[in-house]
Protein backbone atom coordinates (compact mmCIF):
# COMPACT_ATOMS: atom_id res chain seq x y z
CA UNK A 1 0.00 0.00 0.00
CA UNK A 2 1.11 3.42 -0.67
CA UNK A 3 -0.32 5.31 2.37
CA UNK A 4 -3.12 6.72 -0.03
CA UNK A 5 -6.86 4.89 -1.25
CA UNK A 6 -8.33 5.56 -4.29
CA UNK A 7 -10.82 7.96 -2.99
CA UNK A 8 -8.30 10.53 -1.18
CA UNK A 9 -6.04 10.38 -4.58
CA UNK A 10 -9.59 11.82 -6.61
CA UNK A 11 -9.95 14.14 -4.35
CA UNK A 12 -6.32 15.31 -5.07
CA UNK A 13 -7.11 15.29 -8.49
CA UNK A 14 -10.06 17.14 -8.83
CA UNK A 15 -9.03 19.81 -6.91
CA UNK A 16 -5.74 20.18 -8.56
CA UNK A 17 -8.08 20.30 -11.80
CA UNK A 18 -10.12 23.00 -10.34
CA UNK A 19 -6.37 24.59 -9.69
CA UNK A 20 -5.12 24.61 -13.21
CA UNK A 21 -8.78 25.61 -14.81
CA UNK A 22 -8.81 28.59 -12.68
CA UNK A 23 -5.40 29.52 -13.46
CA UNK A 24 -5.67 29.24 -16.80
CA UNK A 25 -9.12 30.21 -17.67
CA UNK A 26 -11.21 32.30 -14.98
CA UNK A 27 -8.14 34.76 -14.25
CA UNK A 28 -6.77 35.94 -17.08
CA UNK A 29 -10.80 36.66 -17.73
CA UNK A 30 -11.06 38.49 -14.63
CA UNK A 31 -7.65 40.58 -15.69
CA UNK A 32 -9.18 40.99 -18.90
CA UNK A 33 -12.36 42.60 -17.54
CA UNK A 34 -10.81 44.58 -14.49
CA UNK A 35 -8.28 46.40 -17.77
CA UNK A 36 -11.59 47.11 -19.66
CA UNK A 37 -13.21 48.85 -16.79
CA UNK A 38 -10.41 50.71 -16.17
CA UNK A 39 -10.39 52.10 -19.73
CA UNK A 40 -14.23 52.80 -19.73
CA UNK A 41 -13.26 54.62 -16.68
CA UNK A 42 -10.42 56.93 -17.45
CA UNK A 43 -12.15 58.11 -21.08
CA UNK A 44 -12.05 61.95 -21.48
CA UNK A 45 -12.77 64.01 -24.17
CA UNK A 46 -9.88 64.30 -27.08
CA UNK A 47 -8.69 61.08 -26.11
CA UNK A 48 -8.39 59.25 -29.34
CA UNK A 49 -9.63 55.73 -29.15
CA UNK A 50 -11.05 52.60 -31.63
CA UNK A 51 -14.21 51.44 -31.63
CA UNK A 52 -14.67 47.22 -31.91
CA UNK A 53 -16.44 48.50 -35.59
CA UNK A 54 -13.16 49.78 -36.48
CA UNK A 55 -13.89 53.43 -36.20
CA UNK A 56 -11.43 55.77 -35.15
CA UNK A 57 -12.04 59.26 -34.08
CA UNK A 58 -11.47 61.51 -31.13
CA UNK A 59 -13.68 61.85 -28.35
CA UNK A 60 -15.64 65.08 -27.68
CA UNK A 61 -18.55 64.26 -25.35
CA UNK A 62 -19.07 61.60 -23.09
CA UNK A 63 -22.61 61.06 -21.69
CA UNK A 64 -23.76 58.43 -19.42
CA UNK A 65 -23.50 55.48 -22.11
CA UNK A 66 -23.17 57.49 -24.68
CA UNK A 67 -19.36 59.01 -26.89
CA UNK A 68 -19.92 61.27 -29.61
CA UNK A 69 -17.04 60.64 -31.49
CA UNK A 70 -15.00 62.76 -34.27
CA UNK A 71 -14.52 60.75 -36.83
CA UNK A 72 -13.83 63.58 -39.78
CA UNK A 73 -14.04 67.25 -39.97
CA UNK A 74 -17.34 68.15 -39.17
CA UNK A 75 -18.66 64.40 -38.96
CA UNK A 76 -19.35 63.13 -35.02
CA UNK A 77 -21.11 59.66 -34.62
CA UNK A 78 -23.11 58.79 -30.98
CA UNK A 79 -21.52 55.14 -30.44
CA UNK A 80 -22.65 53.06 -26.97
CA UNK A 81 -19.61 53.27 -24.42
CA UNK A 82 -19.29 49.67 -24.20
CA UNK A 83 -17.95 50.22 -28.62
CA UNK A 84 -14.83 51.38 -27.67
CA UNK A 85 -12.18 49.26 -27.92
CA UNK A 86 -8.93 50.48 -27.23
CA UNK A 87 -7.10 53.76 -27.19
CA UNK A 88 -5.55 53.95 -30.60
CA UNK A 89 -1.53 53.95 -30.42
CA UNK A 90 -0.92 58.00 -31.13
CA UNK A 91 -3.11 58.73 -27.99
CA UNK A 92 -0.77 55.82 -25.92
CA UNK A 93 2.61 57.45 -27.15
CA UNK A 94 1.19 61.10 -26.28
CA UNK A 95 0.11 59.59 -23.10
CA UNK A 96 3.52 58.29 -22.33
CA UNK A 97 5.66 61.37 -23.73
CA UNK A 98 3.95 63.20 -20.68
CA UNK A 99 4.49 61.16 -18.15
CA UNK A 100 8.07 61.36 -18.70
């Protein structure tokens, strides 16, 4: 005998299972969402972002749910908050040059 039954060595597995799925597929979700509030957060007008459409434009308003986005000289579009993507790279490197 090996000092362990069957039944105490599934229990082992399982919950080293339950380990490895959370480590691999519940966090890096949670991480995921916890950046993308964070972003939704810190939006302010002339920030230039990327909608998940593929639009890019500056912002100048931000309502509730709403961005009105500059996409063109005199063209602004309404898009739903949760659109925005990403801020686009120039606004990341301006971002960064003043930090510095």
């Amino acid at each position: 005998m090996s000092g362990l039954d069957g039944s105490t060595l599934l229990i082992i597995y399982i919950a080293a299972f339950f380990v490895i799925y959370y480590m691999i597929l519940i966090r890096p979700q949670q991480k995921r969402a916890k950046e993308r509030r964070v972003l939704l957060g810190e939006l302010k007008v002339n920030d230039e972002v990327i909608t998940y459409g593929g639009l890019h434009g500056k912002i100048k308003d931000i309502r509730e749910d709403i961005v009105i986005l500059q996409i063109d000289e005199n063209v602004r579009v309404k898009v739903d908050k949760d659109a925005i993507g990403a801020r686009s790279a120039k606004d990341e490197a301006g971002k960064a040059a003043e930090t510095k």
